[in-house]
Protein backbone atom coordinates (compact mmCIF):
# COMPACT_ATOMS: atom_id res chain seq x y z
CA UNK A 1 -56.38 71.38 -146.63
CA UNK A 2 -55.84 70.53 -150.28
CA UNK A 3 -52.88 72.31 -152.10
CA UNK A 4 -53.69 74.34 -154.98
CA UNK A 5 -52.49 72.11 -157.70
CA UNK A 6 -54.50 69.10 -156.15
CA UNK A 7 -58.18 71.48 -157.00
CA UNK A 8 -56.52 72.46 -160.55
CA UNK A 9 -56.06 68.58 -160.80
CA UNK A 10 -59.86 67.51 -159.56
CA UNK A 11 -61.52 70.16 -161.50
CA UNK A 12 -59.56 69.43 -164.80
CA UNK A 13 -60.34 66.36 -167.20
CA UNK A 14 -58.60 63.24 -167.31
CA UNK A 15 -58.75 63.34 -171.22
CA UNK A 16 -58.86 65.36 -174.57
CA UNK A 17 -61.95 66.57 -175.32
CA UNK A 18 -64.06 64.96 -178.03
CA UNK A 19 -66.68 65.48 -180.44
CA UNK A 20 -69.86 63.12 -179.95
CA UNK A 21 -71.76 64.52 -182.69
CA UNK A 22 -71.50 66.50 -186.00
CA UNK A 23 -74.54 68.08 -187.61
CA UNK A 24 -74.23 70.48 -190.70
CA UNK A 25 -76.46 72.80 -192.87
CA UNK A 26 -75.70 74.04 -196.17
CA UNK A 27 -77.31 75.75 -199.08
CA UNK A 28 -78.06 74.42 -202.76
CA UNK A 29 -75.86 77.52 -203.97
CA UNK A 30 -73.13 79.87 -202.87
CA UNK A 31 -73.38 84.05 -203.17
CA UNK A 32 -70.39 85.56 -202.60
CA UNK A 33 -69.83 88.61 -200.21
CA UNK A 34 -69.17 90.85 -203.00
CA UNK A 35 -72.34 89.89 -204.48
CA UNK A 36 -74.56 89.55 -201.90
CA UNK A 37 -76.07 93.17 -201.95
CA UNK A 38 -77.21 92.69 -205.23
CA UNK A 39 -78.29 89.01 -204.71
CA UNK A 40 -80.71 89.91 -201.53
CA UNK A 41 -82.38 93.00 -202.69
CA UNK A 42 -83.66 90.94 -205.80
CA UNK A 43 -84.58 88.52 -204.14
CA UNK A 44 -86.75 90.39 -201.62
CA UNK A 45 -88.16 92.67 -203.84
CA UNK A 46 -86.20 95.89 -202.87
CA UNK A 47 -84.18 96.99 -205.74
CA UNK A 48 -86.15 100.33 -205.80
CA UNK A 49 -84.90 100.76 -202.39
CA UNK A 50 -81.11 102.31 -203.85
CA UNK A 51 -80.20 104.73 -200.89
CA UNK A 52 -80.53 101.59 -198.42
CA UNK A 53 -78.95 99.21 -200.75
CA UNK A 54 -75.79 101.45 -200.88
CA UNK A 55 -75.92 101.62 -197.13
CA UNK A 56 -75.63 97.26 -197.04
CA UNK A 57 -72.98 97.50 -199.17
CA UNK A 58 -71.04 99.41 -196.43
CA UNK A 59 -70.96 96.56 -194.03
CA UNK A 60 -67.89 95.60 -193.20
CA UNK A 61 -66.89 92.19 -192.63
CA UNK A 62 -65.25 90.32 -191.51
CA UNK A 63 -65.38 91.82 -188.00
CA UNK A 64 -63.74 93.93 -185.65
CA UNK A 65 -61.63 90.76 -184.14
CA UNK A 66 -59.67 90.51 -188.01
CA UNK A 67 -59.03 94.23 -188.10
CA UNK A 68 -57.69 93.79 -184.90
CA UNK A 69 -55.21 90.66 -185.61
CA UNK A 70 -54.65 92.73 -188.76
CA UNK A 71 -53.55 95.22 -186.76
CA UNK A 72 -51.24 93.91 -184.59
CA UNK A 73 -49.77 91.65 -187.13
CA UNK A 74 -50.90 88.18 -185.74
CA UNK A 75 -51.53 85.38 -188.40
CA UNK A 76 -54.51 84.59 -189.56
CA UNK A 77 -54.23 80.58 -188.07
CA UNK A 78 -54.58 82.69 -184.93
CA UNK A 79 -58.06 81.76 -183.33
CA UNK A 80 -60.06 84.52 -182.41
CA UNK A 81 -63.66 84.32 -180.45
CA UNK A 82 -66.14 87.52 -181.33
CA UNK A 83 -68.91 87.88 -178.38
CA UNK A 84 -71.43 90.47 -179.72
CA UNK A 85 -74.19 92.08 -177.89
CA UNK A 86 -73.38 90.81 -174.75
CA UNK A 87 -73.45 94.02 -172.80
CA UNK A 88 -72.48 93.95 -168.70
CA UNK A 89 -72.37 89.93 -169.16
CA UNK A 90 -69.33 89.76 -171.64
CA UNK A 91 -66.59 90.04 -168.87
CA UNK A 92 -67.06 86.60 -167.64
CA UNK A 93 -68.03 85.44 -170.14
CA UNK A 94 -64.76 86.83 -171.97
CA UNK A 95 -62.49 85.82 -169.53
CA UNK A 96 -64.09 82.46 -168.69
CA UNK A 97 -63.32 81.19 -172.24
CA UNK A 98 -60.24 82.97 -171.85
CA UNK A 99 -59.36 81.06 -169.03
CA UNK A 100 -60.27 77.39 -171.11
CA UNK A 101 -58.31 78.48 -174.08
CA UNK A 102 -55.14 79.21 -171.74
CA UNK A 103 -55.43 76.30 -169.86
CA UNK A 104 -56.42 73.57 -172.50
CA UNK A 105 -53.52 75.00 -175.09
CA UNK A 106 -49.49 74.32 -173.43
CA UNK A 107 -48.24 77.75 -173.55
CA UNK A 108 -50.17 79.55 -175.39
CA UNK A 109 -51.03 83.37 -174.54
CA UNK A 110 -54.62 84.48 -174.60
CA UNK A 111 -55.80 88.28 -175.81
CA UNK A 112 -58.85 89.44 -174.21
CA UNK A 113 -60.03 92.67 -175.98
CA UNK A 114 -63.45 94.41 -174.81
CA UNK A 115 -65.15 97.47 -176.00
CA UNK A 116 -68.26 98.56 -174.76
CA UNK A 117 -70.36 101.58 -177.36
CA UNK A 118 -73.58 103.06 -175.79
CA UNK A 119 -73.30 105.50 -178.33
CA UNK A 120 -76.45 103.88 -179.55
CA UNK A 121 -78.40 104.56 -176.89
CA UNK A 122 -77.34 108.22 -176.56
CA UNK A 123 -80.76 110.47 -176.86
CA UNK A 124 -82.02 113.11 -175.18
CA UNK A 125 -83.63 113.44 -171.36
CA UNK A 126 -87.37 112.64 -171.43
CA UNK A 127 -89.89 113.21 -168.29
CA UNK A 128 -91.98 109.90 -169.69
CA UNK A 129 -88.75 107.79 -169.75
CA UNK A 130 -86.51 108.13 -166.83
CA UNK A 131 -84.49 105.06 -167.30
CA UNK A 132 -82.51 106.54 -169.91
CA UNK A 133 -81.51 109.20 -167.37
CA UNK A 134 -80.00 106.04 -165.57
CA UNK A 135 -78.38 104.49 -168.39
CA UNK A 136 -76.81 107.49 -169.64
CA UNK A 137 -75.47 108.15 -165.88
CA UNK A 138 -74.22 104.64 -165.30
CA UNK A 139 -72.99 104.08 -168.64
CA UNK A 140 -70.60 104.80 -171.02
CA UNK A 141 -68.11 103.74 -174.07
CA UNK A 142 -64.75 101.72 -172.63
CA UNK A 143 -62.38 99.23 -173.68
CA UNK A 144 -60.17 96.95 -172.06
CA UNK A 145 -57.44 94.32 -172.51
CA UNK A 146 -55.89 91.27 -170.62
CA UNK A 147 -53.50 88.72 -171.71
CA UNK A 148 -54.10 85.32 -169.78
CA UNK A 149 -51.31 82.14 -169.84
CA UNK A 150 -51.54 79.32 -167.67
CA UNK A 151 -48.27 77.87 -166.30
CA UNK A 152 -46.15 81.38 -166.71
CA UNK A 153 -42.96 81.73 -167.14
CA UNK A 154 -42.29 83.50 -164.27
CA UNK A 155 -38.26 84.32 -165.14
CA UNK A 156 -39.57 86.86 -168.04
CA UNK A 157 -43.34 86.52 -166.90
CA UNK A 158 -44.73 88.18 -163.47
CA UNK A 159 -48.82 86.91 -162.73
CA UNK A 160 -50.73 89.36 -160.88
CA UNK A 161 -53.73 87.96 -160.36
């Protein structure tokens, strides 16, 4: 039977990873955040449109994952990885690049942060749509966190799983 570190060793590659090709896209011109509001409701058309214009220039971003280095303090060389919209599938997903970050990077210490909002779908019961009644019994808002390291340090450092 083969030891652990003999699978770690056939399933990892023998080299750096490399790029193989580089493609890029980019505009004639440049519209700054600030400006942006401005710069796509002329352009559409839509200036008369002032209530809904004011609500764009309420977006925030960047997104939730720089508030949350912000937050905790972390610099901003720190890489971060935003999933959106990924609903039930984002835990593996999450914790698979997790996993590739912690392993392909000596020592370093992956945050995984999740939140889940239904909020969105919150309405009321209707007798023509009984899946809601499903969703709204299954689920619901959460969050979670994990930190993942590969090759702990297990004198300050206990692995669990």
């Amino acid at each position: 039977m083969a030891s652990v570190e003999e699978i770690r060793n056939a399933q990892r590659a023998k080299g750096p990873a490399t790029i193989l090709a580089i493609g890029t896209a980019t505009p004639d011109h440049c519209v700054h955040q600030s400006d942006y509001a401005d710069y796509y409701f002329r352009v559409t058309k839509s200036e008369h449109m002032t209530e809904l214009k004011k609500k764009f220039n309420r977006v925030e971003m960047p997104g939730a994952d720089y508030k949350l280095a912000n937050l905790l303090g972390l610099e901003t060389s720190v890489r971060r990885v935003m999933l959106y919209h990924q609903g039930c599938y984002a835990g593996g997903t999450v914790l698979r690049t997790a996993k590739d970050l912690a392993e392909n990077n000596a020592g370093a210490r992956v945050l995984v942060v999740c939140s889940k909002i239904t909020v969105v779908t919150f309405r009321g019961p209707s007798k023509d749509s009984l899946d809601s009644l499903v969703g709204q019994a299954l689920f619901g808002d959460g969050f979670a966190a994990v930190i993942v390291r590969s090759d702990s340090d297990v004198s300050i450092e206990r692995p669990f799983f």
